[in-house]
Protein backbone atom coordinates (compact mmCIF):
# COMPACT_ATOMS: atom_id res chain seq x y z
CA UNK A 1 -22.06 -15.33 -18.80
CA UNK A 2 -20.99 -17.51 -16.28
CA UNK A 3 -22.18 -18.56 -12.97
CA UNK A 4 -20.05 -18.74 -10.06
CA UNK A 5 -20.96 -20.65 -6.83
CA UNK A 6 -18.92 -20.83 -3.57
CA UNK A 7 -18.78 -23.26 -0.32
CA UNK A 8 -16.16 -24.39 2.12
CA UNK A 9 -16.20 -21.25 4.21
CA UNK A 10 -16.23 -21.13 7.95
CA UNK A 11 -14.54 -20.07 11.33
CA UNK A 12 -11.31 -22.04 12.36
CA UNK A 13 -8.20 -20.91 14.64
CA UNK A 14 -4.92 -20.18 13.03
CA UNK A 15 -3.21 -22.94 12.17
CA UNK A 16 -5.94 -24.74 10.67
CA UNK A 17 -7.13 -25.44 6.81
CA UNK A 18 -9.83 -25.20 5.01
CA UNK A 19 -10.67 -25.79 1.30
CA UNK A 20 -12.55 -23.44 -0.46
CA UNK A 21 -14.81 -24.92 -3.80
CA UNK A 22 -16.27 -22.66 -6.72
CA UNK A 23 -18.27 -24.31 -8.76
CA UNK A 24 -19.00 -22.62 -12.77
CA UNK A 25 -21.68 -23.08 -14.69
CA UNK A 26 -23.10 -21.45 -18.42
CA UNK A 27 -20.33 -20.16 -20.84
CA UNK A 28 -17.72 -22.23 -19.07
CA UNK A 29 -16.01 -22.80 -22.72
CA UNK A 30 -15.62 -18.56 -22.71
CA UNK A 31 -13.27 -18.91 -19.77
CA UNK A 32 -9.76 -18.05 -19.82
CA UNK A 33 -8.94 -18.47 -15.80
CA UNK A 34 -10.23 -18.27 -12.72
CA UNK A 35 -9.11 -16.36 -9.67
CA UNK A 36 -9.50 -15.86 -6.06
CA UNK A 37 -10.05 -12.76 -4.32
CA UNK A 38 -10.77 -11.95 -0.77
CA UNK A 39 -11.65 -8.61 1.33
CA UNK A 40 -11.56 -7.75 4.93
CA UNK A 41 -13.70 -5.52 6.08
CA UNK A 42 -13.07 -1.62 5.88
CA UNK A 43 -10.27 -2.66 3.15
CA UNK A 44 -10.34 -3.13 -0.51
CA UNK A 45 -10.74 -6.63 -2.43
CA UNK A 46 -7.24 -8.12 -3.19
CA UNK A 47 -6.09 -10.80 -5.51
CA UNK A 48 -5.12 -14.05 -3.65
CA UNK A 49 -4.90 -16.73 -6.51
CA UNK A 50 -5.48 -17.69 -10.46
CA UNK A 51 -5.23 -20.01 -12.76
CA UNK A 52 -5.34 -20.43 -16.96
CA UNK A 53 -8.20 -22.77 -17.17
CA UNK A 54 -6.44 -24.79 -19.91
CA UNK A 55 -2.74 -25.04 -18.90
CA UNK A 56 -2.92 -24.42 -15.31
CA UNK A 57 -0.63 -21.78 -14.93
CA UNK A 58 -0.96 -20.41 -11.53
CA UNK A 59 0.11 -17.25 -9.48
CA UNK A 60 -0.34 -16.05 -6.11
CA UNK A 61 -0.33 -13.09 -3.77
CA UNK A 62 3.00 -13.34 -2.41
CA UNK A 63 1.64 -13.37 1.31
CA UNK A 64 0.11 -16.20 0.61
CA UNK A 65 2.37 -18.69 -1.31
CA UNK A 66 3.98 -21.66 0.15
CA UNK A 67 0.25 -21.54 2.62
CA UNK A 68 -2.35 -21.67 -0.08
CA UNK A 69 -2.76 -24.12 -3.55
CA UNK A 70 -5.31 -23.01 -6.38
CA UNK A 71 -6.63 -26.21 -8.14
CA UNK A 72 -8.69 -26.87 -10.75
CA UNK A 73 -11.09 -30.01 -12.19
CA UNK A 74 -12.11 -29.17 -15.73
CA UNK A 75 -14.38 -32.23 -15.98
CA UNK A 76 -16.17 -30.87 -12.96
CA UNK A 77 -15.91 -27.07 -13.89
CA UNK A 78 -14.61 -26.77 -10.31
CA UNK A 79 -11.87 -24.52 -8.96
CA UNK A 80 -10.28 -24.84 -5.13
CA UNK A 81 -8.73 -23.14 -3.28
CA UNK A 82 -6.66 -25.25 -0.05
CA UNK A 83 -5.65 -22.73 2.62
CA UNK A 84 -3.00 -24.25 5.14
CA UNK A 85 -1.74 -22.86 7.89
CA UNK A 86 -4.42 -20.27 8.35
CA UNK A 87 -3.63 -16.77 9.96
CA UNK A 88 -6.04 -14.26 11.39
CA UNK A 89 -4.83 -11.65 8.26
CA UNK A 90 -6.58 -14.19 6.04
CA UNK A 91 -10.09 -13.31 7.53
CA UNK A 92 -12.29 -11.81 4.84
CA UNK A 93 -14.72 -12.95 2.31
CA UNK A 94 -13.57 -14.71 -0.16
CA UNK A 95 -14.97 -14.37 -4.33
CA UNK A 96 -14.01 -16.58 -6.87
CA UNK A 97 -14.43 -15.22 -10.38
CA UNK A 98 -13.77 -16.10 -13.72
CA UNK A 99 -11.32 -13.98 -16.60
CA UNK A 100 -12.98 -14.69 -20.04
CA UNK A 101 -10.88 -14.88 -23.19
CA UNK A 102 -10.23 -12.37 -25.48
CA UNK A 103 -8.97 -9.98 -23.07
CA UNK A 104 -5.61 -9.24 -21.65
CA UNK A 105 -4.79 -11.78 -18.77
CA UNK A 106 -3.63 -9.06 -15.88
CA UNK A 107 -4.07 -12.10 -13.26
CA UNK A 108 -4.31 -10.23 -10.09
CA UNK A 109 -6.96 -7.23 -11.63
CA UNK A 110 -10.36 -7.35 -10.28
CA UNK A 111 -11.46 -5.48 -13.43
CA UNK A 112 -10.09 -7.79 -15.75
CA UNK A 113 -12.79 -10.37 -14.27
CA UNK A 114 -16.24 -10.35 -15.49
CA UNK A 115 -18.44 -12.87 -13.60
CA UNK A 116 -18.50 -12.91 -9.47
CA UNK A 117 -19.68 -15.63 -7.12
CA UNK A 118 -21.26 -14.42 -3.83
CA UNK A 119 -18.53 -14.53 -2.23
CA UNK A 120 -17.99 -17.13 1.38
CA UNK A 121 -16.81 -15.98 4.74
CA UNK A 122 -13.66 -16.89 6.11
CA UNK A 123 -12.92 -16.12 10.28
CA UNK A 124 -9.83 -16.99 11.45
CA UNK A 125 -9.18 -16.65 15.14
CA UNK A 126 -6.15 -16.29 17.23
């Protein structure tokens, strides 16, 4: 299993940045990628970001590419997520969560993703 911890969070205006952190811990060495999701409230969760924890292949939701860079720091065990250009349909709480091996690598399924941080809220105002 492996733990997932958020931070970076927080209420800007549009236009701004922020950089999101997730920080794994425990059966890091299980871990195929790690991914980004986010949900607004009243909708469902959505895929924003992933990448292969070993090559650093990355993909994106395609509302948010060109705005948004996933990142990763092996020695740390960190992923990041830098949000530019912030827009008030980015709003939502956002989850980082980790795809183990073993297992087909559908990027942008929830399912596909066993282990969940608590998730950090992002407000963006107009």
């Amino acid at each position: 299993q492996v733990q997932l911890v958020e931070s970076g969070g927080g209420v800007v205006q549009a236009g701004d940045s922020l950089r999101l952190s997730c920080a794994a811990s425990g059966r890091t060495a299980s871990m195929y990628a790690m991914g980004w999701f986010r949900q607004a409230p009243g909708k469902e969760r959505e895929f924003v970001a992933a990448i292969t924890w070993s090559v650093g292949f990355t993909d994106y939701l395609g509302a948010v590419k060109g705005r948004f860079t996933i990142s990763k720091d092996n020695a740390k065990n960190t992923v990041y997520l830098q949000m530019n250009s912030l827009k008030p349909e980015d709003t939502g709480v956002y989850y980082c969560a980790a795809h183990p091996a073993g297992r087909p690598y559908y990027y942008s399924t929830a399912s596909q993703y066993t282990d969940w941080g608590q998730g950090t809220q992002v407000t963006v105002s107009s």
